[in-house]
Structures are given as structure tokens and as C-alpha cells.
PDB file of N, CA and C in Angstrom:
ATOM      1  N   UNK A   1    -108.438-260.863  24.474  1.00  0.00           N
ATOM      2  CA  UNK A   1    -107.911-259.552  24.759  1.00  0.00           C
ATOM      3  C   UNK A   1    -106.695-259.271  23.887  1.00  0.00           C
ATOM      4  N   UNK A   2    -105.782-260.345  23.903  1.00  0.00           N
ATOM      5  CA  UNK A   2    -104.416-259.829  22.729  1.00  0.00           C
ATOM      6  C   UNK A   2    -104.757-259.956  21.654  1.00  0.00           C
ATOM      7  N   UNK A   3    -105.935-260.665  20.693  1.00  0.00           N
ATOM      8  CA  UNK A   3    -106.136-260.167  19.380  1.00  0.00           C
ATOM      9  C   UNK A   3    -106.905-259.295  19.083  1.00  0.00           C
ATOM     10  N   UNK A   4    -107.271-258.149  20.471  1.00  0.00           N
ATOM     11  CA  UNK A   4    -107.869-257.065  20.624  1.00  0.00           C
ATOM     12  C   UNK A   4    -107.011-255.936  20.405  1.00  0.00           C
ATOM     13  N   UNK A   5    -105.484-256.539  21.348  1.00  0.00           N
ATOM     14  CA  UNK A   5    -104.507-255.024  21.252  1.00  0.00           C
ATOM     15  C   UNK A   5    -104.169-254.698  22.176  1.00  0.00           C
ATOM     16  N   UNK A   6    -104.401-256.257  23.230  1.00  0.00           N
ATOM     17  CA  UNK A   6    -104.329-255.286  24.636  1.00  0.00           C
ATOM     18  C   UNK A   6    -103.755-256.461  25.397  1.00  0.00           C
ATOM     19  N   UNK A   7    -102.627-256.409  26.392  1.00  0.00           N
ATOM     20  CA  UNK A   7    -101.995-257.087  27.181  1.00  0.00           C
ATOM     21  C   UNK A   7    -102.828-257.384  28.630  1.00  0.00           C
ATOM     22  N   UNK A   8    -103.059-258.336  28.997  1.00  0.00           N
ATOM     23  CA  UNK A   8    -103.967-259.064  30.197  1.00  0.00           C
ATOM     24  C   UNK A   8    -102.767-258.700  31.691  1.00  0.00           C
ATOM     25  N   UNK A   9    -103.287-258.050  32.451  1.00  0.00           N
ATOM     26  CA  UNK A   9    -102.184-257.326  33.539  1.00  0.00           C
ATOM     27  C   UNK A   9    -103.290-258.204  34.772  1.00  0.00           C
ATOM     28  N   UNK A  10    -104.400-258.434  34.262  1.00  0.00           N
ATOM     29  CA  UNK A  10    -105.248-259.183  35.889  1.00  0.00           C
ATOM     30  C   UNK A  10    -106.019-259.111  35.988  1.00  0.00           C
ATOM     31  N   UNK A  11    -107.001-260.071  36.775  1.00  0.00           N
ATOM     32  CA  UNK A  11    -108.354-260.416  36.895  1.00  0.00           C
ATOM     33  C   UNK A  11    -109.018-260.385  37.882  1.00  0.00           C
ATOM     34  N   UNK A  12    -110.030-260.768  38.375  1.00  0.00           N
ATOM     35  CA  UNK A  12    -110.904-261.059  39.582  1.00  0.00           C
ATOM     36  C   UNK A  12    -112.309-261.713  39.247  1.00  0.00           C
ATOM     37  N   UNK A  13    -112.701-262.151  40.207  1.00  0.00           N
ATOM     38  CA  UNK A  13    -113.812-262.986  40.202  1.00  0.00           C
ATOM     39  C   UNK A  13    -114.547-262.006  41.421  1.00  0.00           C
ATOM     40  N   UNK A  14    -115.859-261.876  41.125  1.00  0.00           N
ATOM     41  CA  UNK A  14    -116.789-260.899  42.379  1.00  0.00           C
ATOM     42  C   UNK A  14    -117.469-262.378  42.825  1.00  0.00           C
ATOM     43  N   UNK A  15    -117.518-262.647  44.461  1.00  0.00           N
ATOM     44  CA  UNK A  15    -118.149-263.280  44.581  1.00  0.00           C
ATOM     45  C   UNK A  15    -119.563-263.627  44.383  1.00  0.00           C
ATOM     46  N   UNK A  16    -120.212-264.501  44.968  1.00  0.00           N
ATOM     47  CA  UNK A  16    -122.227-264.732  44.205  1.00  0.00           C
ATOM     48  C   UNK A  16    -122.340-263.357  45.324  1.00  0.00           C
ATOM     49  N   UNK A  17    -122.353-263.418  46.422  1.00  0.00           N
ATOM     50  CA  UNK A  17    -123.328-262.196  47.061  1.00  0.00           C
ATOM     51  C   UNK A  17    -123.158-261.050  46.471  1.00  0.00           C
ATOM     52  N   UNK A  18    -122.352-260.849  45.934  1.00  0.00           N
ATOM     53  CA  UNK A  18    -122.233-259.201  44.932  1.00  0.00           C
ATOM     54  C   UNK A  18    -123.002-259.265  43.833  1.00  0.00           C
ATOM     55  N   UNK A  19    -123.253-260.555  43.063  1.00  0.00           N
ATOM     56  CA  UNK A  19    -124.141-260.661  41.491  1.00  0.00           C
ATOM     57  C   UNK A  19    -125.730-260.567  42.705  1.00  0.00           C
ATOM     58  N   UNK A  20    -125.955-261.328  43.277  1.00  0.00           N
ATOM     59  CA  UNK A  20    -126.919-261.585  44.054  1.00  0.00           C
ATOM     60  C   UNK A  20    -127.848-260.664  45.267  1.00  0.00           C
ATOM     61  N   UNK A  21    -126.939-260.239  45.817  1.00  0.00           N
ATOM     62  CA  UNK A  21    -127.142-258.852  46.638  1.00  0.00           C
ATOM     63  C   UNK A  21    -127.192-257.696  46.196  1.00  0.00           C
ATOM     64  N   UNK A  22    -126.429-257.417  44.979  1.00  0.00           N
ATOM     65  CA  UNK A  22    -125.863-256.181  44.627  1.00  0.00           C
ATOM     66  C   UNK A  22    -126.203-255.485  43.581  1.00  0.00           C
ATOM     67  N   UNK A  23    -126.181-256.634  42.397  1.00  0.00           N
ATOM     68  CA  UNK A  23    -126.516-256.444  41.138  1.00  0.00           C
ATOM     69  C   UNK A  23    -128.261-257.064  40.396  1.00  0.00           C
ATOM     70  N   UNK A  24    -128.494-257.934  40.855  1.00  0.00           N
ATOM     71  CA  UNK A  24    -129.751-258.934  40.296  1.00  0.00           C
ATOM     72  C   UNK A  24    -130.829-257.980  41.576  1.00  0.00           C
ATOM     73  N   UNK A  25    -130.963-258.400  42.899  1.00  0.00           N
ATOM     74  CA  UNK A  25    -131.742-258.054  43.007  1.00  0.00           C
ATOM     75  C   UNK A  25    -132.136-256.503  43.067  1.00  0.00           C
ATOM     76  N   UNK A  26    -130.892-255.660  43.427  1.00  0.00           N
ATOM     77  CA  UNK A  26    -131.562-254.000  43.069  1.00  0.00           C
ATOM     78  C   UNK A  26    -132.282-254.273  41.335  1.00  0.00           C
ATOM     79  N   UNK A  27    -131.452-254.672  40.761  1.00  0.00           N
ATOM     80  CA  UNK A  27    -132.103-255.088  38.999  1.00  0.00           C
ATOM     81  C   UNK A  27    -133.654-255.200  38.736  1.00  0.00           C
ATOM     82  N   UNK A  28    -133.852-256.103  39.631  1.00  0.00           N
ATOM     83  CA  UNK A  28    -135.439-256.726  39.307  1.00  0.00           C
ATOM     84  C   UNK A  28    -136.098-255.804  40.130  1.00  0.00           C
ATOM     85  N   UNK A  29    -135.632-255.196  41.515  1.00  0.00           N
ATOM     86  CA  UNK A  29    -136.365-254.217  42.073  1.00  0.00           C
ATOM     87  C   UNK A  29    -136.673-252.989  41.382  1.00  0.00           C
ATOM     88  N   UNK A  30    -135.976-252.433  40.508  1.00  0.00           N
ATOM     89  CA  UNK A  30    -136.337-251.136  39.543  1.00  0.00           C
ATOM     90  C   UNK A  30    -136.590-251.599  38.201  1.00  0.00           C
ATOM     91  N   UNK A  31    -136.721-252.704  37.530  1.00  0.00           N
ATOM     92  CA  UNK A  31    -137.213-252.680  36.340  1.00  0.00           C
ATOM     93  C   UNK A  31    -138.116-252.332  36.275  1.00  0.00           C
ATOM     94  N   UNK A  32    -139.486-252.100  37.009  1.00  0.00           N
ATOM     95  CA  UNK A  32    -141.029-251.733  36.576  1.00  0.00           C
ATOM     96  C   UNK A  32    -140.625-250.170  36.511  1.00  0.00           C
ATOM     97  N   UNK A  33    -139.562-249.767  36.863  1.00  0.00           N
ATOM     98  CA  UNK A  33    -139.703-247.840  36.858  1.00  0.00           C
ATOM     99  C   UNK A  33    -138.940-247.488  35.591  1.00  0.00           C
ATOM    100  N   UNK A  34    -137.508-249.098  35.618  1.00  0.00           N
ATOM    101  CA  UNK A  34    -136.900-248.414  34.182  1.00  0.00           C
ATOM    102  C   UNK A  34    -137.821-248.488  32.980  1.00  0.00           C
ATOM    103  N   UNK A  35    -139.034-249.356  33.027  1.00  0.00           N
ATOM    104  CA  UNK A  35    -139.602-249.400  31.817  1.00  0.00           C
ATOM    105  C   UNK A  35    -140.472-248.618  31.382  1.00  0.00           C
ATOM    106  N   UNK A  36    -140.906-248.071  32.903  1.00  0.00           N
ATOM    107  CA  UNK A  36    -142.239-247.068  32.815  1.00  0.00           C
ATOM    108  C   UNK A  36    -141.146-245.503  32.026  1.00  0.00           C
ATOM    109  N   UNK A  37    -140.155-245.623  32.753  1.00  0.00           N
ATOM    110  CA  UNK A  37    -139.277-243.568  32.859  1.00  0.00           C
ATOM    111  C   UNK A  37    -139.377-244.145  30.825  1.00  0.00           C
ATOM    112  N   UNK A  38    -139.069-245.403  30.266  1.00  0.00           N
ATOM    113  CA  UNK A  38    -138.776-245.362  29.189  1.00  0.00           C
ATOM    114  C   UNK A  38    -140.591-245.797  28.277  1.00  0.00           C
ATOM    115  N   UNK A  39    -140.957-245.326  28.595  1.00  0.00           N
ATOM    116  CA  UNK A  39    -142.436-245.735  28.272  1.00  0.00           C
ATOM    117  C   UNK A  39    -142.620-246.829  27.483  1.00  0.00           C
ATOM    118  N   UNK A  40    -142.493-247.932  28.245  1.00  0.00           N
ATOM    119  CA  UNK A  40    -142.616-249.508  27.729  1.00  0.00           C
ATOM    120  C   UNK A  40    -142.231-249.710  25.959  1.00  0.00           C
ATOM    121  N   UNK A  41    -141.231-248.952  25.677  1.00  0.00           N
ATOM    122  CA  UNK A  41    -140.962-249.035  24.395  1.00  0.00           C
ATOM    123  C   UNK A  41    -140.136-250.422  24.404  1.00  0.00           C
ATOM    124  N   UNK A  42    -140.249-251.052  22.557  1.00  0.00           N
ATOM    125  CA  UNK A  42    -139.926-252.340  22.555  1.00  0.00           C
ATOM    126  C   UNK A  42    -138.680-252.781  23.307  1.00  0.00           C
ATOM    127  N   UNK A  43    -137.626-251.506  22.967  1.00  0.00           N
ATOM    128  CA  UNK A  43    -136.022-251.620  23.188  1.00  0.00           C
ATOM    129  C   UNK A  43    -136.018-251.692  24.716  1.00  0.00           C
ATOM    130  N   UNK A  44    -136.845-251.442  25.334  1.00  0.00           N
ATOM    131  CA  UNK A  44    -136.338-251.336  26.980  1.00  0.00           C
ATOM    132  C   UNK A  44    -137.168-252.445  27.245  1.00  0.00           C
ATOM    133  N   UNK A  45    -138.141-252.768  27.129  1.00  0.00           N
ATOM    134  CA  UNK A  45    -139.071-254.074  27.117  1.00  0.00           C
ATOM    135  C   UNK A  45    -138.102-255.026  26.788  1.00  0.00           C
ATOM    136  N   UNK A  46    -137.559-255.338  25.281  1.00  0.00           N
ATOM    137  CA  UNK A  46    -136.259-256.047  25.555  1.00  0.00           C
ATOM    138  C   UNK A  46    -135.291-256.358  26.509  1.00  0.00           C
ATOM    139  N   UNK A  47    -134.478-255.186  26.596  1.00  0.00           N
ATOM    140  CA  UNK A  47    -133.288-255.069  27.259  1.00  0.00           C
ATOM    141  C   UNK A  47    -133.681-255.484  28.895  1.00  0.00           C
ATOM    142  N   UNK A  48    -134.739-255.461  29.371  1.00  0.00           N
ATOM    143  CA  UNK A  48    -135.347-255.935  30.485  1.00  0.00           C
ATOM    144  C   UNK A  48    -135.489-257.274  30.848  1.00  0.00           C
ATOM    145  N   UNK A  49    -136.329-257.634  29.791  1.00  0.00           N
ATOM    146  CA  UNK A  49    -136.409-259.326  29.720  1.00  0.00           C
ATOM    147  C   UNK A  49    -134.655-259.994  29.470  1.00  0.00           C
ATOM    148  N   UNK A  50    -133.965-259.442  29.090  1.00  0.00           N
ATOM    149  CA  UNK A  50    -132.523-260.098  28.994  1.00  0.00           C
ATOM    150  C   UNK A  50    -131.983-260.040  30.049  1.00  0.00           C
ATOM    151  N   UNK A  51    -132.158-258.741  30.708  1.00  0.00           N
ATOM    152  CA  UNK A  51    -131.724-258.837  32.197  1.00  0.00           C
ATOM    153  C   UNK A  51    -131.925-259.756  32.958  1.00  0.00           C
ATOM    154  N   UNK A  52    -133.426-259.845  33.017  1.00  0.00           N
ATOM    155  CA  UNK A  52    -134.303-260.875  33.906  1.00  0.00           C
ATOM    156  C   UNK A  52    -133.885-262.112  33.704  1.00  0.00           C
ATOM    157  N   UNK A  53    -133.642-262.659  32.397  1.00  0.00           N
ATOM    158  CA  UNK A  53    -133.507-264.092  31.896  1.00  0.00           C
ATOM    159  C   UNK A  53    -131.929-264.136  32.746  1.00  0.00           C
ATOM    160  N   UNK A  54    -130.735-263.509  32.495  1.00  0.00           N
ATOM    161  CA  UNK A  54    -129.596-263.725  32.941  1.00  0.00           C
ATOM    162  C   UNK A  54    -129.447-263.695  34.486  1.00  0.00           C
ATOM    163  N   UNK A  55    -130.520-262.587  35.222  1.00  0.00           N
ATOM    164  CA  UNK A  55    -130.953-263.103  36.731  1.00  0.00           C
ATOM    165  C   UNK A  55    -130.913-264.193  37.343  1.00  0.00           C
ATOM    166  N   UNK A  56    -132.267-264.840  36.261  1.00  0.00           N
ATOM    167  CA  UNK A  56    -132.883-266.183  36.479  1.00  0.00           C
ATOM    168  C   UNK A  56    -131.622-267.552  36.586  1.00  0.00           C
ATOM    169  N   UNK A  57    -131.082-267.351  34.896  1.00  0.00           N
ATOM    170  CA  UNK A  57    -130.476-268.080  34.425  1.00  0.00           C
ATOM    171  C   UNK A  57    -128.776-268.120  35.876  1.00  0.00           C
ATOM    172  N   UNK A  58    -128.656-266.993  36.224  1.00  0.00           N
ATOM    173  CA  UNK A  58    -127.315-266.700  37.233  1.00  0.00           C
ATOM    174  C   UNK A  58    -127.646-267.751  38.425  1.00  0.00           C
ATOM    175  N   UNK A  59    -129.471-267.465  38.890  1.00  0.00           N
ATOM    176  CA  UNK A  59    -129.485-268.435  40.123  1.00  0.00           C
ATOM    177  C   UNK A  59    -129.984-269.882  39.791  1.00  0.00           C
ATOM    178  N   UNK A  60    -130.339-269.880  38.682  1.00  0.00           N
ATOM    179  CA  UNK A  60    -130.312-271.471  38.547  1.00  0.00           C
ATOM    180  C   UNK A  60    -129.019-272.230  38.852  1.00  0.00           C
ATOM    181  N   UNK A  61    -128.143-271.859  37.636  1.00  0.00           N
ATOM    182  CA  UNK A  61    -126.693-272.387  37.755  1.00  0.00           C
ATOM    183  C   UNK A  61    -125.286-271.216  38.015  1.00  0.00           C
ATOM    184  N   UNK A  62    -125.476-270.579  38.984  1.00  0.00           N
ATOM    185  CA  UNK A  62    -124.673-270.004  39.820  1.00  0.00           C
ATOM    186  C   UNK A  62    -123.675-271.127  40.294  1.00  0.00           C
ATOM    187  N   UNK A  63    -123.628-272.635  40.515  1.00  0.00           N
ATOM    188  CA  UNK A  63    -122.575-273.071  40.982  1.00  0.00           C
ATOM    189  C   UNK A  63    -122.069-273.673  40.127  1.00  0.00           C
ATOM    190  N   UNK A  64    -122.226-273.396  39.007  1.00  0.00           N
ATOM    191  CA  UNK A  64    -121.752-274.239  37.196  1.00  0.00           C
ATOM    192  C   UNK A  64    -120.817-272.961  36.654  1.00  0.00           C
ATOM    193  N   UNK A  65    -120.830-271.431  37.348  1.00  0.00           N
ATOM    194  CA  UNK A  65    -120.484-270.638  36.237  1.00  0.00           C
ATOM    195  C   UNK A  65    -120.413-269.209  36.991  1.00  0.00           C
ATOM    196  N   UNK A  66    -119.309-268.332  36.810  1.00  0.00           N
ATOM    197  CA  UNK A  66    -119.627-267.064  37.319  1.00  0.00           C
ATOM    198  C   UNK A  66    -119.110-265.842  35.951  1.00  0.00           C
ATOM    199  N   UNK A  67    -118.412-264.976  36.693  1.00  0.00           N
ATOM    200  CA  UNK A  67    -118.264-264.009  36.101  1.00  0.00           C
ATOM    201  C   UNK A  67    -116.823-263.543  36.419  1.00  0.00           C
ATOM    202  N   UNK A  68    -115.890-263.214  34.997  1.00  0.00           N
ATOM    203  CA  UNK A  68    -113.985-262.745  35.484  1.00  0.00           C
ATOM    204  C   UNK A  68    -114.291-261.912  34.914  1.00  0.00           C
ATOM    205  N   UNK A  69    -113.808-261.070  35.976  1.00  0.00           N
ATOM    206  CA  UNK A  69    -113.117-259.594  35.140  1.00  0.00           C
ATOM    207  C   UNK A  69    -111.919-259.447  34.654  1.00  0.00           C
ATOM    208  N   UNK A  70    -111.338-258.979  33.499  1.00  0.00           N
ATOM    209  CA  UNK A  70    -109.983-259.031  33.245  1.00  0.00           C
ATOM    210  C   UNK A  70    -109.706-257.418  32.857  1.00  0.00           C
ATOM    211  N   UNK A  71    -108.360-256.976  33.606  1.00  0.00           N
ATOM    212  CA  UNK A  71    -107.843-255.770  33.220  1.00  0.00           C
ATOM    213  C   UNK A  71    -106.640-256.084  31.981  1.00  0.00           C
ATOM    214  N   UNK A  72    -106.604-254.574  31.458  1.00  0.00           N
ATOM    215  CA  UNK A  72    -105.518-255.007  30.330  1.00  0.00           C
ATOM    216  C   UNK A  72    -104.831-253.450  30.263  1.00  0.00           C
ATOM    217  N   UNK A  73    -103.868-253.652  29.166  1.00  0.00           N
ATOM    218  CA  UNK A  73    -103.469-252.417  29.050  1.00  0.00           C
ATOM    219  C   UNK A  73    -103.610-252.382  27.177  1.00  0.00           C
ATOM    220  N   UNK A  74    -103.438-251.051  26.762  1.00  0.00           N
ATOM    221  CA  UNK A  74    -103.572-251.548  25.096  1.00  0.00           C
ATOM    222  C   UNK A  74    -101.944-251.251  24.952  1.00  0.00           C
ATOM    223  N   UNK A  75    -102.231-252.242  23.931  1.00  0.00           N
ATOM    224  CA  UNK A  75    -100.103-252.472  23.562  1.00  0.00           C
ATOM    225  C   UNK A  75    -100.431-250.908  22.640  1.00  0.00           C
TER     226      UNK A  75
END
């Protein structure tokens, strides 16, 4: 973040039931509509399967690894 330009003011960690409850599974529940509204073009066919893989990959090793948010300000 500071060899970005921007001073680190604070963070947070979302717990697993928010990636898990909140985010992954609404995710996998509407991908068959985001791909269809985008008519199975390669780029959303992509961007889908990356989703899915980081899903997957979140509940495999969810207790090896999460996710910080960091706020900043720009200097």
C-alpha cells in the first residue's frame, strides 16, 4: 500500500461464515444464470471457472489462509 501512495489507517479479517455463507455459496448458486445473461462467451466462461476454483480452493484450505482487508488513505 505505501509504495502505492497510500498510508495503511486499518484492517479486518471477515470471518469463514461470511466467505462461506455469503459470498461462495450465493456465487455458485447464480453462476449458471451469470453465464447464460452473458451467453456462455469465453470471458465469462472464464471468469466463472476462477471463481469456482477459488470457492473450491477457500474450502479446502480455509484453515491455512483467509482474507484482510486493509483501509488506507492516499498521502
Amino acid at each position: 500500500m505505501e509504495q502505492a501512495g497510500y498510508t495503511p489507517v486499518a484492517h479486518f479479517v471477515l470471518p469463514e461464515n461470511c466467505w462461506t455463507e455469503n459470498f461462495f455459496r450465493p456465487m455458485r448458486k447464480h453462476a449458471e444464470a451469470f453465464l447464460q445473461r452473458h451467453g456462455y462467451s469465453q470471458a465469462a466462461r472464464d471468469f466463472a471457472t476462477r471463481e469456482l476454483d477459488e470457492a473450491n480452493i477457500y474450502q479446502e484450505y480455509k484453515s491455512y489462509y483467509g482474507y484482510v482487508f486493509y483501509i488506507g488513505i492516499k498521502n
